[in-house]
Protein backbone atom coordinates (compact mmCIF):
# COMPACT_ATOMS: atom_id res chain seq x y z
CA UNK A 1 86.23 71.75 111.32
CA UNK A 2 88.16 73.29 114.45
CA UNK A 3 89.05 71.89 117.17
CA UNK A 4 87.33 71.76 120.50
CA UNK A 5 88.81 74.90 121.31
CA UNK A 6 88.43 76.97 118.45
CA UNK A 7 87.42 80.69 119.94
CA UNK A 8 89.78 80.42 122.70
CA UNK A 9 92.18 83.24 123.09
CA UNK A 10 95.44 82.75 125.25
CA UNK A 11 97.98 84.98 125.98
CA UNK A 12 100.81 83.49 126.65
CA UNK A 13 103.78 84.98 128.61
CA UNK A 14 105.99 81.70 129.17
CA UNK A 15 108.99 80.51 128.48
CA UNK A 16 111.75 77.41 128.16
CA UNK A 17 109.46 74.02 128.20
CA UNK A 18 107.02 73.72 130.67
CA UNK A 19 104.98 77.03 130.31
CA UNK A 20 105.55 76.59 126.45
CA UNK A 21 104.21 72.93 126.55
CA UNK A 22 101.26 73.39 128.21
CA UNK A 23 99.90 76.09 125.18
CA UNK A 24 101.19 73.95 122.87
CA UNK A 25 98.65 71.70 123.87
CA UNK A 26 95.83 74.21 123.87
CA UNK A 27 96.84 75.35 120.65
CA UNK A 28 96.89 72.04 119.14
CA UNK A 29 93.28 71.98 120.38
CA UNK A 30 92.25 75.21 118.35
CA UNK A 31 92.86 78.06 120.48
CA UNK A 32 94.24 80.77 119.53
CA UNK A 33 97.76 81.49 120.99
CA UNK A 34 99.05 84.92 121.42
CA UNK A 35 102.82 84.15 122.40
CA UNK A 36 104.51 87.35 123.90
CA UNK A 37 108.07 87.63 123.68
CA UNK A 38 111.38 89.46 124.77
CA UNK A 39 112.86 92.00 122.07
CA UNK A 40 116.24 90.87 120.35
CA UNK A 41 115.97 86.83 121.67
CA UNK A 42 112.74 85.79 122.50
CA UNK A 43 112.25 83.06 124.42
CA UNK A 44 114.31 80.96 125.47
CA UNK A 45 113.89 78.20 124.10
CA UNK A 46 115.18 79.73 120.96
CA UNK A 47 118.97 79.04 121.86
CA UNK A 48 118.15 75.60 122.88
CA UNK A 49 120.46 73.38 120.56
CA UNK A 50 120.81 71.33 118.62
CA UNK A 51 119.96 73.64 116.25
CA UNK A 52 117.70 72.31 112.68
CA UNK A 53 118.69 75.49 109.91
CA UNK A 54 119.28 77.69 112.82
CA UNK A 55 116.36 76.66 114.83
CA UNK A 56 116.77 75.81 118.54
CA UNK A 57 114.90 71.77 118.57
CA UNK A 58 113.35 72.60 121.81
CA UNK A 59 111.36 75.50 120.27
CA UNK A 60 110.23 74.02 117.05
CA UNK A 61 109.05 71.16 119.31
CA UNK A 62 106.87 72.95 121.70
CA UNK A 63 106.27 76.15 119.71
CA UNK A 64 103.35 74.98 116.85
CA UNK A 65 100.35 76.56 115.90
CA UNK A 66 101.29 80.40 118.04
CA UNK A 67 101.95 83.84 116.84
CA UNK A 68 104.66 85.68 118.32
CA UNK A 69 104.26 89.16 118.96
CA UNK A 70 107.18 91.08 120.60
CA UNK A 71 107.01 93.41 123.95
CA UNK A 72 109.13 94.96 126.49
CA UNK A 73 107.55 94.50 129.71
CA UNK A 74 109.89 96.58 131.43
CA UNK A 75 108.11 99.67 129.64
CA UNK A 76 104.69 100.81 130.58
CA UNK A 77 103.85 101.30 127.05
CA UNK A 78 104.24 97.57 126.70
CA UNK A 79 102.25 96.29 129.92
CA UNK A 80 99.54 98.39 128.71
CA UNK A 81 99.38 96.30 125.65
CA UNK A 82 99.11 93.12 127.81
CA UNK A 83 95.82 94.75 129.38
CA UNK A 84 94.64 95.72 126.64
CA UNK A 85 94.87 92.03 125.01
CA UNK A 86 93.96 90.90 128.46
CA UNK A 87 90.70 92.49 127.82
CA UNK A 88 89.76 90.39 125.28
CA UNK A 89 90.96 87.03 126.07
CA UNK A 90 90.13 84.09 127.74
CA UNK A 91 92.78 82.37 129.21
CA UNK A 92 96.29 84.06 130.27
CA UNK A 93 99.31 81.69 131.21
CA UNK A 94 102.74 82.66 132.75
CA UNK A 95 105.44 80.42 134.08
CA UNK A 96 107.68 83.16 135.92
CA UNK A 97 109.37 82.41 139.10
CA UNK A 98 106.36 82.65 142.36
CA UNK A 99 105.97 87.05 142.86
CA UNK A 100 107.52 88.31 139.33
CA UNK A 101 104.30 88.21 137.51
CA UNK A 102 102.62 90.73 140.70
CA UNK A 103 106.00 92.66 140.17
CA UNK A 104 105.09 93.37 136.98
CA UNK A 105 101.78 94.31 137.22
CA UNK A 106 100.76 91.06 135.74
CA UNK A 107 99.19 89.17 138.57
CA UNK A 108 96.02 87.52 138.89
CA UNK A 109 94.85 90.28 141.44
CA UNK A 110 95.57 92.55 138.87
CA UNK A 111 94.48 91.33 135.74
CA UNK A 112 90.92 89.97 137.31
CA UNK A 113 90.07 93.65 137.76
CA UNK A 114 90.86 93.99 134.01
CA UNK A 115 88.82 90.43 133.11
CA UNK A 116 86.54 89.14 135.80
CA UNK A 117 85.85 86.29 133.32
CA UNK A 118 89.86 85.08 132.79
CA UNK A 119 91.50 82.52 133.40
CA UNK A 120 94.69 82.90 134.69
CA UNK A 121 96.98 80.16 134.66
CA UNK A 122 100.36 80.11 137.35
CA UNK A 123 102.78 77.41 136.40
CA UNK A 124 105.85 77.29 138.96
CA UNK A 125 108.50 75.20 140.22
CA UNK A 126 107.58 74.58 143.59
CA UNK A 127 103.80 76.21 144.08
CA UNK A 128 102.46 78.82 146.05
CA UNK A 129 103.02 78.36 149.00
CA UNK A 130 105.91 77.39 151.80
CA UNK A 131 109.64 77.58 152.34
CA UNK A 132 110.65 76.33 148.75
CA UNK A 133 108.24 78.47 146.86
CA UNK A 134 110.27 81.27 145.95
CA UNK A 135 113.01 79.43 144.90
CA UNK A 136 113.91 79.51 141.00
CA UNK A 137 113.95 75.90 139.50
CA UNK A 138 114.02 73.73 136.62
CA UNK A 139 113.39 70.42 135.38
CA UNK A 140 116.17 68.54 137.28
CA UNK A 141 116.05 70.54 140.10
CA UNK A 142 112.19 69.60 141.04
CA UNK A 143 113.41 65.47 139.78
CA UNK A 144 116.10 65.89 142.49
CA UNK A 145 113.93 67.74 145.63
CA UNK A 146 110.96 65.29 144.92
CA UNK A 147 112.68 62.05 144.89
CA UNK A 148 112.68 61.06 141.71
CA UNK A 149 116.67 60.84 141.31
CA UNK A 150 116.67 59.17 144.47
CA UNK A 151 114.88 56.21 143.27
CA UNK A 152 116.24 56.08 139.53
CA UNK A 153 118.80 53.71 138.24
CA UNK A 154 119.94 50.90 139.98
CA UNK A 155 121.53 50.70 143.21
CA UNK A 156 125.57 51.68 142.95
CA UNK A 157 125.41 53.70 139.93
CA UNK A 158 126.07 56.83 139.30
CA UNK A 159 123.00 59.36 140.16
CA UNK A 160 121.02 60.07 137.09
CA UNK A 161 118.25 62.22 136.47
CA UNK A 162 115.23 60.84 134.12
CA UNK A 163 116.92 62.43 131.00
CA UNK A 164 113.64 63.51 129.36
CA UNK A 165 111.73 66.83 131.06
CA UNK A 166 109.63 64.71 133.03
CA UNK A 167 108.27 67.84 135.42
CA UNK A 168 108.56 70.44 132.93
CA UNK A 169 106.05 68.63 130.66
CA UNK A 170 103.97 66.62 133.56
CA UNK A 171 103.22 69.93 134.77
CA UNK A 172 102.41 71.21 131.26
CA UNK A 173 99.73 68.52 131.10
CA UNK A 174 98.18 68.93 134.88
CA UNK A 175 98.05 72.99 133.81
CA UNK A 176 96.44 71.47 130.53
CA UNK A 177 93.58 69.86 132.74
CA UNK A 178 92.91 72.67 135.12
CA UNK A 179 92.60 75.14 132.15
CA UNK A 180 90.28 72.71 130.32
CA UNK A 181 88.45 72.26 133.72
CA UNK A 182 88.22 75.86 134.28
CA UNK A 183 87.12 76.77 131.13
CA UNK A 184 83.97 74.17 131.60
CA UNK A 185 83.47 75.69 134.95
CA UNK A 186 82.85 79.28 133.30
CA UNK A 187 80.97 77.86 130.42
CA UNK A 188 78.50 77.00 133.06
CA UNK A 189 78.75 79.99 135.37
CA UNK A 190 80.63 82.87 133.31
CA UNK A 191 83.49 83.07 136.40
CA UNK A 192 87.03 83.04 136.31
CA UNK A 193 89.51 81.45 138.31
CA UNK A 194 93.00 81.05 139.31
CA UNK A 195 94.60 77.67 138.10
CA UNK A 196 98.41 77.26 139.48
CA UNK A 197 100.60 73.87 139.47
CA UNK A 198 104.15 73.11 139.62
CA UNK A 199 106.98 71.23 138.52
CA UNK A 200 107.28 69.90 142.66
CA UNK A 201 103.75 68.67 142.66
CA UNK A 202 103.95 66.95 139.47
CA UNK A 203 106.93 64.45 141.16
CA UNK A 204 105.25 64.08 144.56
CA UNK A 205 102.07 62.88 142.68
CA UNK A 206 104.23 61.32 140.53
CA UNK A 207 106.39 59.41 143.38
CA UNK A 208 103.27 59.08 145.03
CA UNK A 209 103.57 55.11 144.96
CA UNK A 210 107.01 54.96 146.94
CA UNK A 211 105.63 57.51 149.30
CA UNK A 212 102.86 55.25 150.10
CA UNK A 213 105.36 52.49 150.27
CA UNK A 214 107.63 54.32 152.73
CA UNK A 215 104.44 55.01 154.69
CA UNK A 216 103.19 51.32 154.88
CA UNK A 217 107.11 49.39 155.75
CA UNK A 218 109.04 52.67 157.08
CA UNK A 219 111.82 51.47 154.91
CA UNK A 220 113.53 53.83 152.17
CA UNK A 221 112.80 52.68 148.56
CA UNK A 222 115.19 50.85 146.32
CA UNK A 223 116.86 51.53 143.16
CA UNK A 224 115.83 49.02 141.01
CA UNK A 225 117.54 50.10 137.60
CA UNK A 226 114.76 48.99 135.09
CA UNK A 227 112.79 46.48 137.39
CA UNK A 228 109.77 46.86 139.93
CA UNK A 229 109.35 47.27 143.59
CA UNK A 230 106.76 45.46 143.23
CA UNK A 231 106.78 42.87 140.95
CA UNK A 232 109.12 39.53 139.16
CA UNK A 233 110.52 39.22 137.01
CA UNK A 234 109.89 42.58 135.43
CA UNK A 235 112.92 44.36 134.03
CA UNK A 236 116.05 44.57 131.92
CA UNK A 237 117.16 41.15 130.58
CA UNK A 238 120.31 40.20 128.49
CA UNK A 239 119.96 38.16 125.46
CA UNK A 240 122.40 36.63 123.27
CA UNK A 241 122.86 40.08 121.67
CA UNK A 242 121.21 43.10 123.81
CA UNK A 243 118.51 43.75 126.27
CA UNK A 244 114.77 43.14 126.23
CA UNK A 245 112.46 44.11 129.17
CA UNK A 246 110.21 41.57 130.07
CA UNK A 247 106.85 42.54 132.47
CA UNK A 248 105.45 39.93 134.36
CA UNK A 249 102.63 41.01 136.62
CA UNK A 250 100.73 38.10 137.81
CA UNK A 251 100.65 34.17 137.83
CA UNK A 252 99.39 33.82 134.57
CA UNK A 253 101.80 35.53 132.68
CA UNK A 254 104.91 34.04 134.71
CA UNK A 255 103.48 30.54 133.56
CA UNK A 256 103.63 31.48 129.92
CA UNK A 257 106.69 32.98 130.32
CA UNK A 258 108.09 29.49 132.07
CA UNK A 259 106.53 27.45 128.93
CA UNK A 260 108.55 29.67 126.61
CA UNK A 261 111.63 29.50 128.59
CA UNK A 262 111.00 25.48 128.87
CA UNK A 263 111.49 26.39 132.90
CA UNK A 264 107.95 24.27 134.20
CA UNK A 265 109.97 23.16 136.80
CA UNK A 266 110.02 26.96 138.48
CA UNK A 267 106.20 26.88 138.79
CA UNK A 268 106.66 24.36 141.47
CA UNK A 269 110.36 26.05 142.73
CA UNK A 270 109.13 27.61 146.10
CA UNK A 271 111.27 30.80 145.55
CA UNK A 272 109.44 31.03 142.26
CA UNK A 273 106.24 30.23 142.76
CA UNK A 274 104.24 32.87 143.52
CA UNK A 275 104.91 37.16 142.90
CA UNK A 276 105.73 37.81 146.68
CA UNK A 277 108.33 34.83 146.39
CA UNK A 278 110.09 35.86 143.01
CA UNK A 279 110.07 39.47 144.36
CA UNK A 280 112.31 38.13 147.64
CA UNK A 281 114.37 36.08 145.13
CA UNK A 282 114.19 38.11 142.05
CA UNK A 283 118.23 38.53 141.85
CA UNK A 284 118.49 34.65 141.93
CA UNK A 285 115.11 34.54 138.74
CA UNK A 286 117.16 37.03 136.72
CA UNK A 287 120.23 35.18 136.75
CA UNK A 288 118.22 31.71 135.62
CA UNK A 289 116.52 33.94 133.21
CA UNK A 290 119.45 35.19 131.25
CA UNK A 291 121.47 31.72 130.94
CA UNK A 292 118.56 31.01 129.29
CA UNK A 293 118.30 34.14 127.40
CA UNK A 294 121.72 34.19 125.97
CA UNK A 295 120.90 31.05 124.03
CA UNK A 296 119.07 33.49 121.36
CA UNK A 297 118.90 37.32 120.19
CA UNK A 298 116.61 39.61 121.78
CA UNK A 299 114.37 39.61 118.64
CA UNK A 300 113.95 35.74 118.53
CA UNK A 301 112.78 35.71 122.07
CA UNK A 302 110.58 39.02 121.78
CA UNK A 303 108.74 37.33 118.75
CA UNK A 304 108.65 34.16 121.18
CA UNK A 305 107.39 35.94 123.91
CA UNK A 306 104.78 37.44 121.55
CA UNK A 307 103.13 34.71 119.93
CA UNK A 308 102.47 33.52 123.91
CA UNK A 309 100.62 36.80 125.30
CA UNK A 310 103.92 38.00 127.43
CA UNK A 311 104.76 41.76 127.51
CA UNK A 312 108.01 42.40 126.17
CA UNK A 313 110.14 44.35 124.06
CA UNK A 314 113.51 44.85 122.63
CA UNK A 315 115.46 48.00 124.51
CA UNK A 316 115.72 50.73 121.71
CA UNK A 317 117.69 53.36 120.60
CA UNK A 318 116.21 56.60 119.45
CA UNK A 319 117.11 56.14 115.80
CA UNK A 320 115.44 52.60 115.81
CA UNK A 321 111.83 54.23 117.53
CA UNK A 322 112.41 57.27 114.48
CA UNK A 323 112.33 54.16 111.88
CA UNK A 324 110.03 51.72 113.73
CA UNK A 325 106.99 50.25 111.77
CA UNK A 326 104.75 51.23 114.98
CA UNK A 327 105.81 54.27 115.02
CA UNK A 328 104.64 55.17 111.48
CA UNK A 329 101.73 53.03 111.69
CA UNK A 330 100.48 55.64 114.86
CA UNK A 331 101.26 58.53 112.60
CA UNK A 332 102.88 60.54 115.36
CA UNK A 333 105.01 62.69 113.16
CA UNK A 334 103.19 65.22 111.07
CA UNK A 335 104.59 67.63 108.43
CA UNK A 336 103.79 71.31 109.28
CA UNK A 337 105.14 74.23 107.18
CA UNK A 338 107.67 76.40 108.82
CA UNK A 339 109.60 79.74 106.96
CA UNK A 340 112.96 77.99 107.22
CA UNK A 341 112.90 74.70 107.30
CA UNK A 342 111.70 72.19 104.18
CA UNK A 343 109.53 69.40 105.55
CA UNK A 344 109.44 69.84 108.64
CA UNK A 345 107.92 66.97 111.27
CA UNK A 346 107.01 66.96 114.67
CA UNK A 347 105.03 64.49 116.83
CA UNK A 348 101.37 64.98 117.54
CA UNK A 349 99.71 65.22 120.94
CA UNK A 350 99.38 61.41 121.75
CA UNK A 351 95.61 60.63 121.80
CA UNK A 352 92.58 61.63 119.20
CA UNK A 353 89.51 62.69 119.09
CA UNK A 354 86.52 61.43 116.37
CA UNK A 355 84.99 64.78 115.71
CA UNK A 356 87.40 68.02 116.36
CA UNK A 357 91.03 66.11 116.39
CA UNK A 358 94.28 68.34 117.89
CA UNK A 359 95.88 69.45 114.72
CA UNK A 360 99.64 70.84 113.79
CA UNK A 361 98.69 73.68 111.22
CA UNK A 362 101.55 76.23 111.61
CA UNK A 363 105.19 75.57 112.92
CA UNK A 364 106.85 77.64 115.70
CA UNK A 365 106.90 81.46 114.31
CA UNK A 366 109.20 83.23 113.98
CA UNK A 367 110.04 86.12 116.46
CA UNK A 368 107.71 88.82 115.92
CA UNK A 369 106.11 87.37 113.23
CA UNK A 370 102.60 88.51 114.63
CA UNK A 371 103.23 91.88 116.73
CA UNK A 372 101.69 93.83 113.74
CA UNK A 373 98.67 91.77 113.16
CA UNK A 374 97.86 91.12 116.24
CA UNK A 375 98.17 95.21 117.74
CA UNK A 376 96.30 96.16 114.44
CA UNK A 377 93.69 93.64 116.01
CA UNK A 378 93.08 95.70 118.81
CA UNK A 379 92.83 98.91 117.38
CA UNK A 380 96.24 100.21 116.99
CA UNK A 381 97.15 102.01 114.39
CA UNK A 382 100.12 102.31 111.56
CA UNK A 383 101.83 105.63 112.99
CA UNK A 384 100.96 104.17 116.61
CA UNK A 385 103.06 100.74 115.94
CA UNK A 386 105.41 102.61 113.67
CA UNK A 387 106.24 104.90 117.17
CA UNK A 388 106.21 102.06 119.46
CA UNK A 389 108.95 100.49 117.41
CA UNK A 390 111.26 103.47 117.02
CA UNK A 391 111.23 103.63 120.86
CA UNK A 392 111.59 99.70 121.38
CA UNK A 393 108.35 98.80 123.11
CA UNK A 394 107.70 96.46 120.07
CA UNK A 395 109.40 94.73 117.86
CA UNK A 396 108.06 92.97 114.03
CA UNK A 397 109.57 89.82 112.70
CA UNK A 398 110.92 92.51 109.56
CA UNK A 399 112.02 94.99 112.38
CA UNK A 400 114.21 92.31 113.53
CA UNK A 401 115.53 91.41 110.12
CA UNK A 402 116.55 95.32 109.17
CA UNK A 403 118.04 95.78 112.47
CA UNK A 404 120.49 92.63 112.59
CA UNK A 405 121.34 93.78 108.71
């Protein structure tokens, strides 16, 4: 069985992550992705190392289940292609910086005249409108201008940005959403529509909570390293060995957490004994905490901790998460078959469905792997693709091959 949106034909004229990411996600759904690409390197994401038997990490991880077919845009030749696929598709997604896409011929405007019906998705880094919209950006960029650096990592240290691409796949998802919502919308009325985000929105929504806090006190939010504006004790703590985070959210909790500690005595400790209280003296509770802590390793006290209902976990690396029980038991990693690479994994979209489940089918193609099929597809024929070849408006995965022999 397919998945819910088996019959659904994107084209898809992004690159790097974010664009990349967010048809990832359809195509893990079922549709069909139609992944357009520069001649000679593709997209970007292609010379994103490390590199897995020549393969740029970032692309196989974004780049599943899509056929790459390879135009220059900068010939007419080649936009009319994109019309002409246009014409029979159902969703179209671009991630170029706010006006190029109009420059190109590409825009909404433009391609609603070709398809009333489409879909056309905008993803940017700072929207469509006002003084910051026409400025290029990427991933770190949009954590820095919407705050999120600001208020990451503890106070005194060195600024750091969230080092995974927060924006560049939040974004992916909220473009996810509006696509999915827009594609219900014209199930029920046959219309189009234009669906746009950005990296920028995704952090103000995102940093929405200090915003609100700033708001309600006037006062500029804290660092707080690995704890909680809002709540105690609820961070990083050092036992005998390494750190374990420990979330305590209400009174309940901080009781159990005092039984395992053998600390009754701070359930009656008026800097303790209450959230608001532990939050004014939370410096002072992690101190008393980790005396306490340092008596065992962090696994002793997160198997403690466990057997009394109290969130916590050791601090892992990457290569313990890769080997973790839990992490095999979820089944995120899935083997997909790839050209190059022997057994190839990569991690599923992170939910399920009963009936039509995402799937990972195909790994990332390679470049030009699809430009014949697809242009036969639409009516093209041999001597036609043969001629747009020999004067570069195309380029075939065994094009590539002969020409870099």
């Amino acid at each position: 069985m397919g998945g819910p949106l088996t019959g659904v034909k994107v084209i898809d004229l992004t690159t790097n992550i974010s664009g990349p990411t967010l048809t990832m996600i359809l195509a893990d759904l079922g549709a069909e992705i139609i992944k357009i690409e520069r001649p000679d390197v593709g997209d970007d994401a292609r010379g994103m190392g490390p590199f897995m038997d020549g393969e740029g990490v970032y692309f196989l991880h974004i780049n599943r289940n899509k056929q790459s077919v390879v135009i220059d845009l900068k010939k007419n030749e080649g936009k009319q292609i994109i019309y002409d696929l246009v014409q029979t598709a159902d969703v179209f997604v671009e991630n170029f910086r706010l006006g190029k896409a109009d420059k190109l011929g590409l825009g909404y405007e433009s391609l609603k005249k070709l398809n009333p019906a489409l879909i056309y998705c905008s993803l940017t880094a700072y929207g469509q409108n006002g003084p910051l919209s026409n400025r290029p950006g990427y991933d770190a960029i949009a954590q820095a201008d919407s705050g999120i650096i600001g208020i990451n990592g503890a106070e005194g240290a060195e600024i750091a940005r969230v080092p995974v691409s927060i924006l560049d796949q939040g974004s992916a998802m909220w473009g996810a959403v509006g696509i999915l919502s827009a594609l219900l919308h014209k199930q029920n009325t046959g219309e189009g529509q234009h669906v746009t985000t950005s990296l920028y929105e995704t952090g103000v929504f995102w940093s929405g909570y200090h915003m609100l806090s700033y708001l309600a006190t006037g006062s500029e939010p804290k660092k707080n390293g690995a704890g909680h504006t809002a709540f105690a004790p609820y961070g990083a703590f050092h036992a005998s060995d390494t750190y374990i985070m420990i979330g305590i959210s209400n009174n309940s909790l901080f009781s159990r957490l005092c039984e395992v500690l053998g600390k009754k005595d701070w359930l009656v400790d008026p800097r303790f004994h209450d959230n608001r209280n532990r939050v004014v003296n939370q410096s002072a509770l992690k101190e008393e905490i980790e005396n306490i802590l340092q008596l065992k390793t962090a696994d002793e006290w997160v198997q403690a901790l466990a057997v009394s209902g109290v969130p916590s976990s050791k601090v892992k690396k990457i290569s313990e998460v890769v080997k973790d029980e839990q992490t095999k038991a979820t089944k995120m990693w899935t083997e997909v078959n790839h050209d190059k690479i022997e057994n190839l994994e990569l991690p599923r979209l992170p939910f399920h469905l009963s009936v039509s489940p995402p799937e990972l089918m195909q790994g990332p193609p390679a470049l030009g792997s699809s430009t014949s099929a697809i242009l036969k597809k639409l009516g093209y024929s041999t001597d036609q693709l043969n001629e747009l070849i020999e004067r570069g408006v195309i380029q075939t995965h065994v094009n590539q091959l002969n020409a870099k022999q």
